[in-house]
Protein backbone atom coordinates (compact mmCIF):
# COMPACT_ATOMS: atom_id res chain seq x y z
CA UNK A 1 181.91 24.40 98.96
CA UNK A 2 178.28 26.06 98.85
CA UNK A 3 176.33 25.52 101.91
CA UNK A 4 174.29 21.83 101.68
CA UNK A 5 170.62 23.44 101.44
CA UNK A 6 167.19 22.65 103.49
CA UNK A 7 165.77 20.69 100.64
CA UNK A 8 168.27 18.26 100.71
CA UNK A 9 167.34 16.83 104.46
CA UNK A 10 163.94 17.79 103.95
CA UNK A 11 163.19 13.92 102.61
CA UNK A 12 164.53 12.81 106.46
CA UNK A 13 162.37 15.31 108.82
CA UNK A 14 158.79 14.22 109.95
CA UNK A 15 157.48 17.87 110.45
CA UNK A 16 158.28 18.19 106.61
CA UNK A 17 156.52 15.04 106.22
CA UNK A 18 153.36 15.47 107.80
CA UNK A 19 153.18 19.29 105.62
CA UNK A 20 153.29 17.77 102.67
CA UNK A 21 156.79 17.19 100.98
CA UNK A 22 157.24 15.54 97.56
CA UNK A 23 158.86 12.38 96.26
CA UNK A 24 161.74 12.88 94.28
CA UNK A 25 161.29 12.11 90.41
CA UNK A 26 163.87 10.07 88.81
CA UNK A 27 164.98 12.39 85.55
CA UNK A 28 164.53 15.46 84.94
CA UNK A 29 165.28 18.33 87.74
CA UNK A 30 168.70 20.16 86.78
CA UNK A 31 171.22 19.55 89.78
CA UNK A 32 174.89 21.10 90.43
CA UNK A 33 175.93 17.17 89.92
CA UNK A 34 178.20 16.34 87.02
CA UNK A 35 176.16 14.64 84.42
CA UNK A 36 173.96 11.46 85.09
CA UNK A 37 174.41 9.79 81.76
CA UNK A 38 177.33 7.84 83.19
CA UNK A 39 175.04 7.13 86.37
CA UNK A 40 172.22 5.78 84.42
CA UNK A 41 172.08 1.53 84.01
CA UNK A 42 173.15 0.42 80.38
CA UNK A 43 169.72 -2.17 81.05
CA UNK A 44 166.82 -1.26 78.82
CA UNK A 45 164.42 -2.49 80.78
CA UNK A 46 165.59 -0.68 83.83
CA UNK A 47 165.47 2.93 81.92
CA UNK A 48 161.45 1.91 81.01
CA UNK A 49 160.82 0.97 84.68
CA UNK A 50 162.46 4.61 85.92
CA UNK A 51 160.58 6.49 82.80
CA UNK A 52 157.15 4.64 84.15
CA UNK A 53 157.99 5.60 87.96
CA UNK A 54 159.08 9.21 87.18
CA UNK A 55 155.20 9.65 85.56
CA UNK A 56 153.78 8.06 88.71
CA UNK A 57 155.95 9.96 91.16
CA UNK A 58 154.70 13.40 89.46
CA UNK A 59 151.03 12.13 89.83
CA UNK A 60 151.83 11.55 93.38
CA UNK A 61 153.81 15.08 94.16
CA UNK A 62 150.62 16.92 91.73
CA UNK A 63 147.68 15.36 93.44
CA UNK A 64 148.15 13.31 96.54
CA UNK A 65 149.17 16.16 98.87
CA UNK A 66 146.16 18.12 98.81
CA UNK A 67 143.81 15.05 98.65
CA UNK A 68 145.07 14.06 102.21
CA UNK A 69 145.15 17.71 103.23
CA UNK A 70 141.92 17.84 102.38
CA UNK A 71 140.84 14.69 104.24
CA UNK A 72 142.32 15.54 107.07
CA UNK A 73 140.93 19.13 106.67
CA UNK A 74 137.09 17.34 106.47
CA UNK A 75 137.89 15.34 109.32
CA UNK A 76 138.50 17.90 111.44
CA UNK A 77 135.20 19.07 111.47
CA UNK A 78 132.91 16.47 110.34
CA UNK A 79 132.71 13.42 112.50
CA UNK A 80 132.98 10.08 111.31
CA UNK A 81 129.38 9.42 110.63
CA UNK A 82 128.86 12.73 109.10
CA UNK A 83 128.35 16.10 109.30
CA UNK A 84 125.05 17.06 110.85
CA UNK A 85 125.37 21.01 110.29
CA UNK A 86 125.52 21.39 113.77
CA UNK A 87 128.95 21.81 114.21
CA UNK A 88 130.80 24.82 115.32
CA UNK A 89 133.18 25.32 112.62
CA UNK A 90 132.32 24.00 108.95
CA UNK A 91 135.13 24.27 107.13
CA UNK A 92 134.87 22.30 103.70
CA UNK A 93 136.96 20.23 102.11
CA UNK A 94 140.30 21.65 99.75
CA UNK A 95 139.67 21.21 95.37
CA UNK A 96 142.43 19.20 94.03
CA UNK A 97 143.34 19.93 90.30
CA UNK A 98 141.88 18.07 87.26
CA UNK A 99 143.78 14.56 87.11
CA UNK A 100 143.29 14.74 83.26
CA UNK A 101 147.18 15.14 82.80
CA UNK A 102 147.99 12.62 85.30
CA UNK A 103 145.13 10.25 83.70
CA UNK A 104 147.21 11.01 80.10
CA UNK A 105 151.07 10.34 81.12
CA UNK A 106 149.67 6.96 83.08
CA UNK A 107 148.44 6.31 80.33
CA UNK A 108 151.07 6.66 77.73
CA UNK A 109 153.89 5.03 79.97
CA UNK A 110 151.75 1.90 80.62
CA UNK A 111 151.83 1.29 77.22
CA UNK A 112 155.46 1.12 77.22
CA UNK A 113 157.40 -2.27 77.11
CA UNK A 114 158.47 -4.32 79.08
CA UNK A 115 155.44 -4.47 81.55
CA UNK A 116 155.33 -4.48 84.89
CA UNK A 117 151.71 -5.88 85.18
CA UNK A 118 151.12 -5.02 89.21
CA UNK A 119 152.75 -1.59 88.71
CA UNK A 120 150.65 -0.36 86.03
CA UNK A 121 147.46 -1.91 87.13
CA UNK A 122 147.96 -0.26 90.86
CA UNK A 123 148.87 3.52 88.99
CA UNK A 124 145.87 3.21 87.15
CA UNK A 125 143.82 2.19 90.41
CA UNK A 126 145.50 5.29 91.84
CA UNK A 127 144.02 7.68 88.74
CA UNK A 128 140.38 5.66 88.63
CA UNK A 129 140.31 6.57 92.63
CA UNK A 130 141.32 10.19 91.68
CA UNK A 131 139.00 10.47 89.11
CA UNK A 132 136.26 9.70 91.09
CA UNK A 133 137.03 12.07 94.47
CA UNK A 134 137.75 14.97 92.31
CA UNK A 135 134.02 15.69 91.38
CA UNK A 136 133.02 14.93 94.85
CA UNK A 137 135.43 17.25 96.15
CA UNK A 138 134.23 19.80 93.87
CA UNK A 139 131.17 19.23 94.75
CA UNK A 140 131.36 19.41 98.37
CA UNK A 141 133.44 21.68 98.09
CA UNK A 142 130.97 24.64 96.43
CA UNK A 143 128.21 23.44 98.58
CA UNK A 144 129.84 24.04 101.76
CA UNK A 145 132.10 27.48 100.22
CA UNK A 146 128.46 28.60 99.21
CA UNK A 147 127.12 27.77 102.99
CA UNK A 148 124.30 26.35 100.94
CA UNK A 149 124.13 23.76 104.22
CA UNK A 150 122.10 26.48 105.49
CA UNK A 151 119.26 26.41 103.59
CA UNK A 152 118.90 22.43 103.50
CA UNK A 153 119.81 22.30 107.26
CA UNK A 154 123.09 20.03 105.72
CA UNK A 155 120.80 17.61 103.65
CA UNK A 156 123.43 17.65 101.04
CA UNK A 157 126.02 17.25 102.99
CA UNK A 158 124.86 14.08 104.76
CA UNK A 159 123.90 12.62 101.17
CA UNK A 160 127.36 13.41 100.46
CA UNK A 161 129.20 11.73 103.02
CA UNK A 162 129.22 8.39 102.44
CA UNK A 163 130.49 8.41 98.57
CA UNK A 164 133.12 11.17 99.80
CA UNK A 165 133.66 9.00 102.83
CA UNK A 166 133.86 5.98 100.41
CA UNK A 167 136.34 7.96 97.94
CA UNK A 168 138.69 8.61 100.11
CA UNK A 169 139.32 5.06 101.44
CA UNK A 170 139.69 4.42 97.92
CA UNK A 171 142.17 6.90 97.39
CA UNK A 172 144.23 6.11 100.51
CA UNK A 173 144.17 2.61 99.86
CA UNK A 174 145.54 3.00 95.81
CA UNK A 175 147.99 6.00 97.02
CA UNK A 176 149.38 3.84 100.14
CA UNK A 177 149.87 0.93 97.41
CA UNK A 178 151.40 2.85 95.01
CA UNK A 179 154.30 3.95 97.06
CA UNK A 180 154.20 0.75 98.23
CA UNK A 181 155.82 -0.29 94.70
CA UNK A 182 157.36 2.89 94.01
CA UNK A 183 159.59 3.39 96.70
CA UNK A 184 161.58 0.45 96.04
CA UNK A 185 162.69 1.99 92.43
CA UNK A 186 163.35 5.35 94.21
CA UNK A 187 165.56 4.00 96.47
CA UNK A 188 167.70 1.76 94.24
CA UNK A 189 167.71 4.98 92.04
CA UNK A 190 168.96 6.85 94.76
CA UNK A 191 171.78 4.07 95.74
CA UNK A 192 172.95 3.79 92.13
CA UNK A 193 173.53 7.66 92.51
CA UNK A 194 175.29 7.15 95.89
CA UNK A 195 177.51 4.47 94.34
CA UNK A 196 178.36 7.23 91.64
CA UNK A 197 179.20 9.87 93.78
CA UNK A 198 181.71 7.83 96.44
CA UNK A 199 183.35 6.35 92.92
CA UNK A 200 183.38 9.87 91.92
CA UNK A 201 184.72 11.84 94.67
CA UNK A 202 184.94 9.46 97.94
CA UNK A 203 183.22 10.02 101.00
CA UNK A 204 182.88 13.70 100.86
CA UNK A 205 180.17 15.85 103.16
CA UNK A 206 178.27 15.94 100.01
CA UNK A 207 178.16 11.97 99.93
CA UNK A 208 177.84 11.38 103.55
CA UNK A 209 174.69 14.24 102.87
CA UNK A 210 172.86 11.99 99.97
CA UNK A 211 173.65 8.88 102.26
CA UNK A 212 172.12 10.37 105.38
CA UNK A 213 168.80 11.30 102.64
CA UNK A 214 168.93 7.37 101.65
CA UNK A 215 168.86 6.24 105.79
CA UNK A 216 165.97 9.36 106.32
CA UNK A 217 164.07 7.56 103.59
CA UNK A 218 164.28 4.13 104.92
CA UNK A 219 163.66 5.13 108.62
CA UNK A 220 160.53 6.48 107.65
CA UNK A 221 159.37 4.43 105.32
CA UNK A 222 160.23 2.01 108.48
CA UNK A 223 157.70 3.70 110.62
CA UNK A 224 154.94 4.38 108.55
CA UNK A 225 154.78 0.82 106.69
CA UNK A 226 154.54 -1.81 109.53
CA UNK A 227 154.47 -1.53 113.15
CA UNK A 228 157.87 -3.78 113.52
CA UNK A 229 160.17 -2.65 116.40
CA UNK A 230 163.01 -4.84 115.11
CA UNK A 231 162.86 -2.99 111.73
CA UNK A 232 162.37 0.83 113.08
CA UNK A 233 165.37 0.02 115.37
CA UNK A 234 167.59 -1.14 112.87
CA UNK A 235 166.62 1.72 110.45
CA UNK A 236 166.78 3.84 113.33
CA UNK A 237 170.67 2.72 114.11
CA UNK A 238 171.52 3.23 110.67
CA UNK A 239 170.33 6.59 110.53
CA UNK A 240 172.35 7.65 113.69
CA UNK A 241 175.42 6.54 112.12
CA UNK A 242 174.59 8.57 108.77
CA UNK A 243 173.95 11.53 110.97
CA UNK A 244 177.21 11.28 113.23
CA UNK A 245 179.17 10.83 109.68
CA UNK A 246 177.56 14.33 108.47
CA UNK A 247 178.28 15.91 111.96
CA UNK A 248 181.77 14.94 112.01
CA UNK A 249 182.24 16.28 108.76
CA UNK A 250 180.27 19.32 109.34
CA UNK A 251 182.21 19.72 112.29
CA UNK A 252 185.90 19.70 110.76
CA UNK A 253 184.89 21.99 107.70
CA UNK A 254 184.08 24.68 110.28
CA UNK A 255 187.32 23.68 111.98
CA UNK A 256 188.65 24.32 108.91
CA UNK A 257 186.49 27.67 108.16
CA UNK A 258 184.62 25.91 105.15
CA UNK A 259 180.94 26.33 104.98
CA UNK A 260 179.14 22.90 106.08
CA UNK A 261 175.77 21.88 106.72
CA UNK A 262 172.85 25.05 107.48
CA UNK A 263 172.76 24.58 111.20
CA UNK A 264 169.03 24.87 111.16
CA UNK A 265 169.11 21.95 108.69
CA UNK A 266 171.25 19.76 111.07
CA UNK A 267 169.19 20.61 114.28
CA UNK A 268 166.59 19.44 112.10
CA UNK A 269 167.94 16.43 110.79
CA UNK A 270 169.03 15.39 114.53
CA UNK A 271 165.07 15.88 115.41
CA UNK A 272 164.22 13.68 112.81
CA UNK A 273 166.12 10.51 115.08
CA UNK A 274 164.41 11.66 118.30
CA UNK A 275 160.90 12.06 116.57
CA UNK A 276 161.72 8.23 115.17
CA UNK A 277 162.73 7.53 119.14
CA UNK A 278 159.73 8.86 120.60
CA UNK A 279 157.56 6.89 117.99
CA UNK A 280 159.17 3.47 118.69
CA UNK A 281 158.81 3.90 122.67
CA UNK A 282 155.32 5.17 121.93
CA UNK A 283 154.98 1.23 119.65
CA UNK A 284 156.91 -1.01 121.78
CA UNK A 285 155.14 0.56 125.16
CA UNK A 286 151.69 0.34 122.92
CA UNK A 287 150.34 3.32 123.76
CA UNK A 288 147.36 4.33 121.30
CA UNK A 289 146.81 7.38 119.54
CA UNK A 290 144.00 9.43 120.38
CA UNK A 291 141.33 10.44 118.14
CA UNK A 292 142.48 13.58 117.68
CA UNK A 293 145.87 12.21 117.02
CA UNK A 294 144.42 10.13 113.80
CA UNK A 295 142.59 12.53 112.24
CA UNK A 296 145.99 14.94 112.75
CA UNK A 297 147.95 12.18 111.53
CA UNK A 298 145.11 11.37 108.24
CA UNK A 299 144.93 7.54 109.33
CA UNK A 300 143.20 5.05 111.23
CA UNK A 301 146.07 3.78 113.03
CA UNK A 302 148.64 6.91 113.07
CA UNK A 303 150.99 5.80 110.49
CA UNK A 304 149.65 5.70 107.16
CA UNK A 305 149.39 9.66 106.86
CA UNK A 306 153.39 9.83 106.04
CA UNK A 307 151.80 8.20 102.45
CA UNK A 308 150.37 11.04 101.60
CA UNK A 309 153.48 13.12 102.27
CA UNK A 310 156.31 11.16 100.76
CA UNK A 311 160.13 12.40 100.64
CA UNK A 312 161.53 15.42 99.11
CA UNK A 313 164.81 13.46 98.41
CA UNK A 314 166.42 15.32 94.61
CA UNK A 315 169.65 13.56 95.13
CA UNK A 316 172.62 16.40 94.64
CA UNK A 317 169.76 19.04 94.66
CA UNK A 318 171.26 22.55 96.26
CA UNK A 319 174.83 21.16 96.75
């Protein structure tokens, strides 16, 4: 058996989270799996619905990364109500790529039947919310890598605040809803698989590995959603047992002098279900985050900042 790669429990750890991991699309990225013709549903309907989520997820892994890096990257220097160009450290904001291309495969798999009215209407809220930071960021961007704020004493850059300010509530509040409705399709994708591999081959390490990446998704998508205690515990349980069912059988293939799970990964993985414990004693004893913490964590109330960050969840990738 090769060794079960990083990537794979990438999609469950929070550190990967918060630096930016992707969302895994629904076609198209070669695995070591055996074929997923058999896997995919006979349901036309079902095939459009992954085809229209695969174009959105690649949106989200092209684009929404940097535009919360950068946001956060503002933030960190610029104060709520502005810069003032008296701050120590001015350190712009990052350039995201031209959403043309995402703009042009919305567009052509929104025109694709049947329709899922909300779905299409929120991705294209997502690309008119794009469209409109990206020459802002540009903007702000050359004006502040040109240090032109010294010779209008940051004129510019308070005129610019407010629309960039504006834009990127936009853009968190289309991106947030987005996965919102995505994440759903992911995950039944990824269960479908699931089913295909036990059928397949049983409750190998290599299942109880894409089962554990199912329980990391729904843990965090647990914590960053909706403050509920009742639901981060429950996801929280269910990603403990995942995790002892991959440690047992880690543990008996080096028993048995078979190469397992990368340690690293594991150690990993287990910090994933003690970062998820320290953030539900940190909810249910309602303890606030700090300022700082916010602008670390790219959202008001310290969960919404996972959005931007998504899963990096390929099921069967590196096995």
């Amino acid at each position: 058996m090769k060794p079960i790669s990083a990537a794979l429990l990438a999609c469950g750890l929070l550190s990967a989270l918060l630096q930016g991991s992707a969302l895994p699309t629904l076609h198209g990225e070669a695995t070591n799996q055996e074929p997923r013709a058999a896997q995919k549903p006979e349901d036309a309907g079902q095939r459009a619905l992954f085809s229209k989520v695969d174009a959105y997820v690649r949106c989200l892994n092209s684009l929404s990364p940097e535009i919360h890096h950068s946001r956060t990257r503002y933030f960190i220097w610029a104060a709520r109500s502005g810069p003032t160009g008296a701050e120590r450290n001015i350190d712009g904001v990052v350039a995201i790529d031209n959403p043309s291309d995402c703009r042009e495969a919305v567009g052509t798999v929104n025109d694709v039947t049947p329709h899922d009215p909300e779905l299409e209407a929120t991705a294209s809220a997502y690309v008119a919310a794009i469209t409109k930071l990206h020459p802002l960021l540009r903007e702000a961007g050359s004006y502040e890598h040109d240090k032109s704020y010294k010779d209008d004493n940051m004129a510019k850059g308070r005129a610019l605040h407010p629309p960039l300010q504006a834009a990127f509530d936009e853009f968190f509040a289309a991106d947030q809803k987005l996965r919102d409705l995505v994440d759903p399709v992911i995950d039944d994708h990824a269960r479908q698989d699931l089913t295909a591999l036990e059928n397949r081959d049983g409750r190998t390490l290599r299942f109880e590995v894409n089962a554990l990446m199912v329980d990391a998704r729904a843990l965090v998508s647990a914590i960053r959603t909706a403050p509920d205690t009742d639901r981060i515990t429950a996801a929280l349980s269910q990603y403990e047992t995942a995790l002892a069912a991959v440690t047992a059988l880690d543990e008996a293939a080096h028993n048995n002098d078979v190469t397992g799970v990368d340690q690293v990964v594991l150690n990993d993985a287990k910090s994933l279900g003690s970062n998820a414990k320290f953030f539900l004693r940190r909810l249910r004893d309602k303890i606030p985050y700090t300022g700082s913490e916010q602008v670390l964590l790219n959202t008001p109330d310290g969960r919404g900042g996972l959005y931007g960050q998504g899963l990096s969840c390929q099921p069967g990738k590196g096995l």
